[in-house]
C-alpha atoms as a PDB file:
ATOM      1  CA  UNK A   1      75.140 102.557 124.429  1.00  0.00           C
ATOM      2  CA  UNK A   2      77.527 105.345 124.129  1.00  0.00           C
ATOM      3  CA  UNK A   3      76.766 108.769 123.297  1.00  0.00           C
ATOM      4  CA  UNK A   4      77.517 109.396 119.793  1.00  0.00           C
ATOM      5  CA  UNK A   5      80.580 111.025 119.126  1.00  0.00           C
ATOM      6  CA  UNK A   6      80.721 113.762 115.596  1.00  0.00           C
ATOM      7  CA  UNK A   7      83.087 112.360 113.283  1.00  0.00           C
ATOM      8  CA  UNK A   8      85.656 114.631 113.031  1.00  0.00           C
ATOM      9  CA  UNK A   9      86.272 114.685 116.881  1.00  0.00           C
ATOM     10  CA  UNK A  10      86.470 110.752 116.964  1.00  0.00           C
ATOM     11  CA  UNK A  11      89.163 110.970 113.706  1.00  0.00           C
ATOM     12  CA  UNK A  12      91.271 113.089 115.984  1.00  0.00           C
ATOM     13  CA  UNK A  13      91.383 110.803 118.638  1.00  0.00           C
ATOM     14  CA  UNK A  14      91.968 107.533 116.319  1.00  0.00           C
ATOM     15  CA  UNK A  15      94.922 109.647 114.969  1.00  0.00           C
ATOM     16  CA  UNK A  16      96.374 110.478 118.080  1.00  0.00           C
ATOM     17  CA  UNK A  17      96.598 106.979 119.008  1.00  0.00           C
ATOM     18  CA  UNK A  18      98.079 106.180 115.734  1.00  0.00           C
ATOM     19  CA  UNK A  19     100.500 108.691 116.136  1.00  0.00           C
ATOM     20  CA  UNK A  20     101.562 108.039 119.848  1.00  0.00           C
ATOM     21  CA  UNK A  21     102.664 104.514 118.432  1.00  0.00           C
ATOM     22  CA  UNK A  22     106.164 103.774 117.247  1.00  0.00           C
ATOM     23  CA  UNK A  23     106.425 102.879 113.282  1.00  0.00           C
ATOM     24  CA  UNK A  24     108.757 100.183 113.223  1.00  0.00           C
ATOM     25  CA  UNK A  25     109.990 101.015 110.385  1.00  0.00           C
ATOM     26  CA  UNK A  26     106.141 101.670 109.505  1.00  0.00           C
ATOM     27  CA  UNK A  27     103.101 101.634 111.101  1.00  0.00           C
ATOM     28  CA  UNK A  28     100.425  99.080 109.554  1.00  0.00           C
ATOM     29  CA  UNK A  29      96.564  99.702 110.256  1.00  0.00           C
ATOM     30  CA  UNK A  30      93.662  97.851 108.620  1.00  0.00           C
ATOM     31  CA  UNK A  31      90.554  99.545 108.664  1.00  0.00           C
ATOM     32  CA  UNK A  32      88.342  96.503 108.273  1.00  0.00           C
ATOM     33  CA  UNK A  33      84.446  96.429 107.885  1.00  0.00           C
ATOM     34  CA  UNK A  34      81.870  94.778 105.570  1.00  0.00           C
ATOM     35  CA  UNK A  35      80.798  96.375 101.936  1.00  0.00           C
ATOM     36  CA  UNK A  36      79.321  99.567 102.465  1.00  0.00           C
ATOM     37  CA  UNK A  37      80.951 100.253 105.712  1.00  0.00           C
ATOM     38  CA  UNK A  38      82.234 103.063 104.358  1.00  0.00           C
ATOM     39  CA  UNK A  39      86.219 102.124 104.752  1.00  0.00           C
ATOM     40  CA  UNK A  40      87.425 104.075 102.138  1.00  0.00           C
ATOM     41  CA  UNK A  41      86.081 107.101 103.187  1.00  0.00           C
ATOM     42  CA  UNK A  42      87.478 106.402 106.595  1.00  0.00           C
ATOM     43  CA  UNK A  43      90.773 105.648 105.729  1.00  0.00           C
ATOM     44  CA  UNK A  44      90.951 108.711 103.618  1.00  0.00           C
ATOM     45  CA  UNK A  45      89.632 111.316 105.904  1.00  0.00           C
ATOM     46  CA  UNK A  46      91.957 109.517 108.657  1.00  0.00           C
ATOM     47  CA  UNK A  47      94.966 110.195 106.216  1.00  0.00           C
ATOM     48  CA  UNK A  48      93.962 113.890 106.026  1.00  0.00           C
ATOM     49  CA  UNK A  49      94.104 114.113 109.858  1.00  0.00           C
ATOM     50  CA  UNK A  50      97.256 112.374 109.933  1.00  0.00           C
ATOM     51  CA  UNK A  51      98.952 114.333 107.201  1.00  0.00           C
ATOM     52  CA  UNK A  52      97.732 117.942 109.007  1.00  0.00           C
ATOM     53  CA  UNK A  53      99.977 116.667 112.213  1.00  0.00           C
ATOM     54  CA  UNK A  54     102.618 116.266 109.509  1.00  0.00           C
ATOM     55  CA  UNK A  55     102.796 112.252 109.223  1.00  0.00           C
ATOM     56  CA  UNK A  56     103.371 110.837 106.132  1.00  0.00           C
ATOM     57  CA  UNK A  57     100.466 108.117 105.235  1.00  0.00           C
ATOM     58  CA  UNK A  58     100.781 105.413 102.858  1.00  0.00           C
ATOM     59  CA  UNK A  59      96.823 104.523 101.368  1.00  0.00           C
ATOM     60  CA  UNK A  60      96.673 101.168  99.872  1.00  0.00           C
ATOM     61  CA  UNK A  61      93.545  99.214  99.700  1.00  0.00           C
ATOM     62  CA  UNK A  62      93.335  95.433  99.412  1.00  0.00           C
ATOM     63  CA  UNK A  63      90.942  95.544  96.534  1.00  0.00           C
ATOM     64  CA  UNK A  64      94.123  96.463  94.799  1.00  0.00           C
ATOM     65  CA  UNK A  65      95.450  92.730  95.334  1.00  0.00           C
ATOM     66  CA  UNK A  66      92.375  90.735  93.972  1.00  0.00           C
ATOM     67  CA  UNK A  67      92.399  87.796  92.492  1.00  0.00           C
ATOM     68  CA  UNK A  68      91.400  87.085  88.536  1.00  0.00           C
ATOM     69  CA  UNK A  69      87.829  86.020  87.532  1.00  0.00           C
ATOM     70  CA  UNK A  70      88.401  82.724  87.364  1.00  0.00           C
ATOM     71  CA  UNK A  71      89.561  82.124  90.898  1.00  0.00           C
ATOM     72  CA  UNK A  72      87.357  84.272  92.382  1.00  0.00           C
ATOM     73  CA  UNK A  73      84.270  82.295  91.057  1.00  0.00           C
ATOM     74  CA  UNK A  74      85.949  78.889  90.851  1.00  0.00           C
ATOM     75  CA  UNK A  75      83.476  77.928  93.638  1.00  0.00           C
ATOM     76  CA  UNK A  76      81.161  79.694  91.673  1.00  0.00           C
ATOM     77  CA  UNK A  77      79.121  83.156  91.398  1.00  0.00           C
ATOM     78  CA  UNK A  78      77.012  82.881  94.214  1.00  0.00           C
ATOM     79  CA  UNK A  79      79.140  81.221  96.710  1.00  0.00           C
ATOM     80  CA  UNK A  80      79.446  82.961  99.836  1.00  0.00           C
ATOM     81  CA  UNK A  81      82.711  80.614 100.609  1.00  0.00           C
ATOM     82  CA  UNK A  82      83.894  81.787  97.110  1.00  0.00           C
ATOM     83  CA  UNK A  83      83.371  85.510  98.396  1.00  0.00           C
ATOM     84  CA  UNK A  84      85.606  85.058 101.417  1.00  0.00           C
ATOM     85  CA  UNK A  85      88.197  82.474 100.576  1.00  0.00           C
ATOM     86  CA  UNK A  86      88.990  83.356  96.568  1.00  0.00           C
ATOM     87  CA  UNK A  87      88.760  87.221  96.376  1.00  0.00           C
ATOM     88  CA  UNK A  88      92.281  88.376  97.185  1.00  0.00           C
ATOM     89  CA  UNK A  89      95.486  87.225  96.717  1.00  0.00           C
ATOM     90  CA  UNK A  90      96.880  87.474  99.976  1.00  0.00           C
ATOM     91  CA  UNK A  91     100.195  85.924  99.141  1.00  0.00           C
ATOM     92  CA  UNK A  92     100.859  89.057  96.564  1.00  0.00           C
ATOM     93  CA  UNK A  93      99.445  91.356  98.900  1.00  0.00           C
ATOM     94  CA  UNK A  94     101.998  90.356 101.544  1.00  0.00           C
ATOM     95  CA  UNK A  95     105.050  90.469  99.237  1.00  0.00           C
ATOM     96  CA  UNK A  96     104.048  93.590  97.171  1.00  0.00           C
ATOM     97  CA  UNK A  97     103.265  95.766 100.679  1.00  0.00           C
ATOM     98  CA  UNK A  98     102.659  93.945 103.753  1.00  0.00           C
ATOM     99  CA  UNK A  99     105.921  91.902 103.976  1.00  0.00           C
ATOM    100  CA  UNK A 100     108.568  95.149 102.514  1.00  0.00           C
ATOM    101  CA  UNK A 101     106.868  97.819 105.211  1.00  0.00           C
ATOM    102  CA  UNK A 102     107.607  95.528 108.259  1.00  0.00           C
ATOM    103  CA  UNK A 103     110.512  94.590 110.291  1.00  0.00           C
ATOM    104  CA  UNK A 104     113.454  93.904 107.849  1.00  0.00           C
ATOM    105  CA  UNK A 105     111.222  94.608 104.840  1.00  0.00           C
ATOM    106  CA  UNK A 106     113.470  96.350 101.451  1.00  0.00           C
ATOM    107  CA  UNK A 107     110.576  99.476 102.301  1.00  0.00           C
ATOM    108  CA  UNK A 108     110.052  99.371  98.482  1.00  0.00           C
ATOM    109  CA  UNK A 109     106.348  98.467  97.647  1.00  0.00           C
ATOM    110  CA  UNK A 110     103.422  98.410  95.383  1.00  0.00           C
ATOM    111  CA  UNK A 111      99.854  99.303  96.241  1.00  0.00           C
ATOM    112  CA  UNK A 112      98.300  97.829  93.068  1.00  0.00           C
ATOM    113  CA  UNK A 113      98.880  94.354  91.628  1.00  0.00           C
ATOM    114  CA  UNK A 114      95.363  93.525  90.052  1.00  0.00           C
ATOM    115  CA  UNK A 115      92.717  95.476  88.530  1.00  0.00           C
ATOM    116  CA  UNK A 116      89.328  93.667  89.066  1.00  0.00           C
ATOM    117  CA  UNK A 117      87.475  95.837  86.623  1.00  0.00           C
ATOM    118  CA  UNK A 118      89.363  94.998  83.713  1.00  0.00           C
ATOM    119  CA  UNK A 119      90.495  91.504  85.250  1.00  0.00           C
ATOM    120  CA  UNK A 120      94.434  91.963  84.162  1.00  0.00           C
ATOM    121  CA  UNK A 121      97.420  92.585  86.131  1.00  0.00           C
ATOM    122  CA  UNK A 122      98.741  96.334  86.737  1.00  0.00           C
ATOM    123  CA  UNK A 123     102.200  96.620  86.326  1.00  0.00           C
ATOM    124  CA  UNK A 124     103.217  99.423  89.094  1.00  0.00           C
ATOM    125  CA  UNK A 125     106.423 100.908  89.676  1.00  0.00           C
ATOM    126  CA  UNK A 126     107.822 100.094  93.049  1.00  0.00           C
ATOM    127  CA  UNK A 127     107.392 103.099  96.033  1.00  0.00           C
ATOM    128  CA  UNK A 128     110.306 103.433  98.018  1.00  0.00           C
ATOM    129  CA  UNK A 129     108.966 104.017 102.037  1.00  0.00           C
ATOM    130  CA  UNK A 130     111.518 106.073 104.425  1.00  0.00           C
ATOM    131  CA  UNK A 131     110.432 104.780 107.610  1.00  0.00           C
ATOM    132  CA  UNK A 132     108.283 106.507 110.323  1.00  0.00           C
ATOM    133  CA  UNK A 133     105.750 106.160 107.341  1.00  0.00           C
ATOM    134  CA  UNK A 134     101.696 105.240 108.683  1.00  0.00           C
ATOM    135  CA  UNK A 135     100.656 102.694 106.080  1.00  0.00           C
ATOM    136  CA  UNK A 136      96.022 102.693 106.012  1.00  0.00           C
ATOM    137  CA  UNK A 137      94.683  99.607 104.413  1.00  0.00           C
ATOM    138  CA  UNK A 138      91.140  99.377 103.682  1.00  0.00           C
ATOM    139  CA  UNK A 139      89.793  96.529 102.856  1.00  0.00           C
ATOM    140  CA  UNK A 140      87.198  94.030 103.285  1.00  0.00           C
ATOM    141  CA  UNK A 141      88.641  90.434 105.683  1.00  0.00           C
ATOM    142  CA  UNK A 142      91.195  92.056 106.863  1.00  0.00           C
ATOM    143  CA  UNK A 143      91.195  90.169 110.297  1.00  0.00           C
ATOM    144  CA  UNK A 144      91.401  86.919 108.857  1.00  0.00           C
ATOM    145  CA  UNK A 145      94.278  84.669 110.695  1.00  0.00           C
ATOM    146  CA  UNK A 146      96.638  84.823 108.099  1.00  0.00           C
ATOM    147  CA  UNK A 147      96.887  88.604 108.308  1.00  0.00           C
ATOM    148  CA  UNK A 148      96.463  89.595 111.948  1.00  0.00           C
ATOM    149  CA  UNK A 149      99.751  89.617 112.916  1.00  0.00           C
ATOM    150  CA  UNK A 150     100.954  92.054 110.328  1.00  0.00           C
ATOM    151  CA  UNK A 151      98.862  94.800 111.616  1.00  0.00           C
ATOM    152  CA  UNK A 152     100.351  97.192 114.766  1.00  0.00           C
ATOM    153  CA  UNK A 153      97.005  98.342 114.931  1.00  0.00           C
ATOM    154  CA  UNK A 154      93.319  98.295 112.985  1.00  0.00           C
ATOM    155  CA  UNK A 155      90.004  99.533 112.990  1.00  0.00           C
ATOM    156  CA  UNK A 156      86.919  97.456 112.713  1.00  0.00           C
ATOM    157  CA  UNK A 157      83.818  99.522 110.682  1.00  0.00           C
ATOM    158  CA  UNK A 158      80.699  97.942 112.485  1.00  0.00           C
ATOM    159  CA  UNK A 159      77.440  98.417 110.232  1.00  0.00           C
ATOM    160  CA  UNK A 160      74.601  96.477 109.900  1.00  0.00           C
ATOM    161  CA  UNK A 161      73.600  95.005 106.930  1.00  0.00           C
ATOM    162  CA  UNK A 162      70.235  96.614 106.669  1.00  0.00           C
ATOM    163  CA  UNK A 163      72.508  99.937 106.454  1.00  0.00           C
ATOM    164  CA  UNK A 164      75.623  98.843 104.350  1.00  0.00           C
ATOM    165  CA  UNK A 165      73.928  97.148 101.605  1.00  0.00           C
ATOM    166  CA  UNK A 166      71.218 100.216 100.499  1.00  0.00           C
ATOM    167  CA  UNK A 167      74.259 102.272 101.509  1.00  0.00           C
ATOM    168  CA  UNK A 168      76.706 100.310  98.826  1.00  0.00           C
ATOM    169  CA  UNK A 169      74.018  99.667  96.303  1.00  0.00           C
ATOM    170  CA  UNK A 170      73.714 103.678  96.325  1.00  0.00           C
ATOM    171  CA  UNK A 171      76.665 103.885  94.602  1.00  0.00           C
ATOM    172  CA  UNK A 172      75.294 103.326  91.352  1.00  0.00           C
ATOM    173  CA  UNK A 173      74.491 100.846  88.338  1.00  0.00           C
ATOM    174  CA  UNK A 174      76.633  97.708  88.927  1.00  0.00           C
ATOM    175  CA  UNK A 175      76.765  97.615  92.768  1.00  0.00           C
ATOM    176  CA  UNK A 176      73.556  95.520  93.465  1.00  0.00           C
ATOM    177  CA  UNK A 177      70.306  95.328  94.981  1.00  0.00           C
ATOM    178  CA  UNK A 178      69.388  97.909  97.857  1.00  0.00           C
ATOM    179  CA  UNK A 179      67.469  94.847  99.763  1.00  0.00           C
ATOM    180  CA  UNK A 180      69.697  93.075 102.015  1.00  0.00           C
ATOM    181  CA  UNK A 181      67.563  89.855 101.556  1.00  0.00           C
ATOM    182  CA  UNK A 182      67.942  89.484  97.890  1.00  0.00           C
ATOM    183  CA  UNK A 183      69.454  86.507  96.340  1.00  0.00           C
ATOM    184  CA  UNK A 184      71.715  88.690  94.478  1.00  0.00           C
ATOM    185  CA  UNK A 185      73.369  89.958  97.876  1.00  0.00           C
ATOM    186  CA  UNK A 186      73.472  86.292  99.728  1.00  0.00           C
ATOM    187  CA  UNK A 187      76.922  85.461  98.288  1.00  0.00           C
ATOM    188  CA  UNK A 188      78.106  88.514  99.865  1.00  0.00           C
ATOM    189  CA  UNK A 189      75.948  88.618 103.148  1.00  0.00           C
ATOM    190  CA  UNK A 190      77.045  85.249 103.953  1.00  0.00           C
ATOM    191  CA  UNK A 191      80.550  85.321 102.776  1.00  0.00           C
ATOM    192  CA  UNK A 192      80.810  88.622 105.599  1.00  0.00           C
ATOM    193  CA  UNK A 193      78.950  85.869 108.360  1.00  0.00           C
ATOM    194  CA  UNK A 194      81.376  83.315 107.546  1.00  0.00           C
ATOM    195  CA  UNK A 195      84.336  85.727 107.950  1.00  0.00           C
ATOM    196  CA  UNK A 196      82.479  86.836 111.394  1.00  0.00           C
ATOM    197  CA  UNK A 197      82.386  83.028 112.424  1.00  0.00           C
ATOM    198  CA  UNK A 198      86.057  82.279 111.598  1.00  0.00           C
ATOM    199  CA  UNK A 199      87.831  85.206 112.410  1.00  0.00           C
ATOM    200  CA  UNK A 200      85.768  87.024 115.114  1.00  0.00           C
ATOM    201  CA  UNK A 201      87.471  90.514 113.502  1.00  0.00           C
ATOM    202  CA  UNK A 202      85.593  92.785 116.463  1.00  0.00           C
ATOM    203  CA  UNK A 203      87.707  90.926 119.171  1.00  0.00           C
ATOM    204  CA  UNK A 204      90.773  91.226 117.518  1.00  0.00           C
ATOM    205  CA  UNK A 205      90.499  94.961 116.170  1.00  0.00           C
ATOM    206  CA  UNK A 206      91.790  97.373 118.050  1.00  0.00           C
ATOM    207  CA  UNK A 207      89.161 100.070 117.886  1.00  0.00           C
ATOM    208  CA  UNK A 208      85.848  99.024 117.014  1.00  0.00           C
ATOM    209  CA  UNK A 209      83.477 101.818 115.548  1.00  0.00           C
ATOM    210  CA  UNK A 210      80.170 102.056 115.173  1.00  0.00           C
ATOM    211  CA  UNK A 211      79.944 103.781 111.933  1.00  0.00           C
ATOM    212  CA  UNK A 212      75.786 103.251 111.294  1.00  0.00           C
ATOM    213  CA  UNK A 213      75.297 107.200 111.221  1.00  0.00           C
ATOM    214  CA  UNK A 214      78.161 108.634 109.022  1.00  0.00           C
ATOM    215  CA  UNK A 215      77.745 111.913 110.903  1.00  0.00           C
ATOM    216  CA  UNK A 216      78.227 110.524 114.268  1.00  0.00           C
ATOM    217  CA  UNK A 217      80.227 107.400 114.741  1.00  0.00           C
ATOM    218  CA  UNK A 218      80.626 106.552 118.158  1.00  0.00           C
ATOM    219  CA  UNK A 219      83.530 103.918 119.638  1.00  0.00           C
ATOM    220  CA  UNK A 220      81.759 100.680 120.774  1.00  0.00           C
ATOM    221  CA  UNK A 221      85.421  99.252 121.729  1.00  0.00           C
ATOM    222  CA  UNK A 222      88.992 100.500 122.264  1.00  0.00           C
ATOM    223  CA  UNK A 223      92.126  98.409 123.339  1.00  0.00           C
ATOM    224  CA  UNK A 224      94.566  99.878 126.006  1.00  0.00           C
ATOM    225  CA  UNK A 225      97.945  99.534 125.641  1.00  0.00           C
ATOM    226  CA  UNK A 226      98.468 100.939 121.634  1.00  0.00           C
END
């Protein structure tokens, strides 16, 4: 196993890989991983590293592109299919963002379609992207076939579940048992195996991380050629 590497020394060198690459007309990296990964915090302290070598970085998650109640439980609450298949709404995610930022795109955009919490729509003004922008999507099945090819690069979060679920669950009333074996957290659990089976996201990202020990990540995996 690698020695582990302290987290701010392996941000510098996933930014200077970001930032040798050409944005064309922006750069597109998922940061990928399963609840509790700890994406979001990622992404954002990636952004900060970014922004102090003066690149302009576009956040967006996908949990801003879910779908509404009612789809994402048509297969009902517990389904782990349910989880992976009916949460987003990939189709508005690549028109609002994915689709605008790339090759040809109008470089206006929206971040935010759906609000899960209150289960309505969100009504955002379009952003208008210069180019030579760095756009960091965190988000949860990110790999999945029908989104690969947008990406120039990504970053796969690699925890295990004994760690991500106490870890999520420690966010506070709401986010679920703390026991990785609970019924509660099979719909979940499952849904992130089934994504694992179909769309094998370690082989396709191109920097896998092992980001167990938030203090010291370490790279299990890093592509040549980005």
């Amino acid at each position: 196993m690698p020695s582990p590497t302290l987290r701010p020394a392996l941000l510098e060198t996933v930014a200077r890989r970001l930032l040798r690459q050409t944005a064309q007309p922006v750069l597109k990296v998922a940061v990928d991983g399963v609840d509790g990964a700890g994406k979001t915090t990622f992404a954002d302290e990636l952004a900060g590293v970014l922004r102090a070598h003066s690149t302009t970085v576009i956040r967006a998650s996908i949990d801003g592109f879910h779908h509404p109640r009612e789809v994402r439980y048509r297969l009902g609450r517990t389904s782990p299919e349910g989880f992976y298949r009916d949460s987003y709404n990939l189709e508005a995610l690549k028109r609002e963002l994915l689709e605008p930022l790339g090759a040809g795109g109008s470089l206006r955009f929206r971040t935010q379609v759906f609000d899960a919490n209150t289960d309505q729509p969100v009504h955002q003004e379009q952003q208008q992207a210069q180019g030579g922008e760095i756009l960091l999507l965190d988000g949860l099945f990110l790999h999945r076939p029908e989104l690969r090819h947008f990406w120039d690069d990504s970053i796969f979060l690699k925890v295990d579940f004994v760690i991500s679920v106490p870890r999520g669950a420690a966010r506070g009333p709401g986010f679920g048992s703390a026991d990785p074996y609970a019924g509660s957290n099979r719909r979940y659990v499952q849904g992130n195996r089934l994504y694992f089976a179909e769309a094998s996201p370690e082989d396709h990202a191109g920097i896998v991380v092992n980001n167990n020990d938030l203090h010291a990540p370490y790279i299990e995996k890093i592509t040549p050629g980005n």
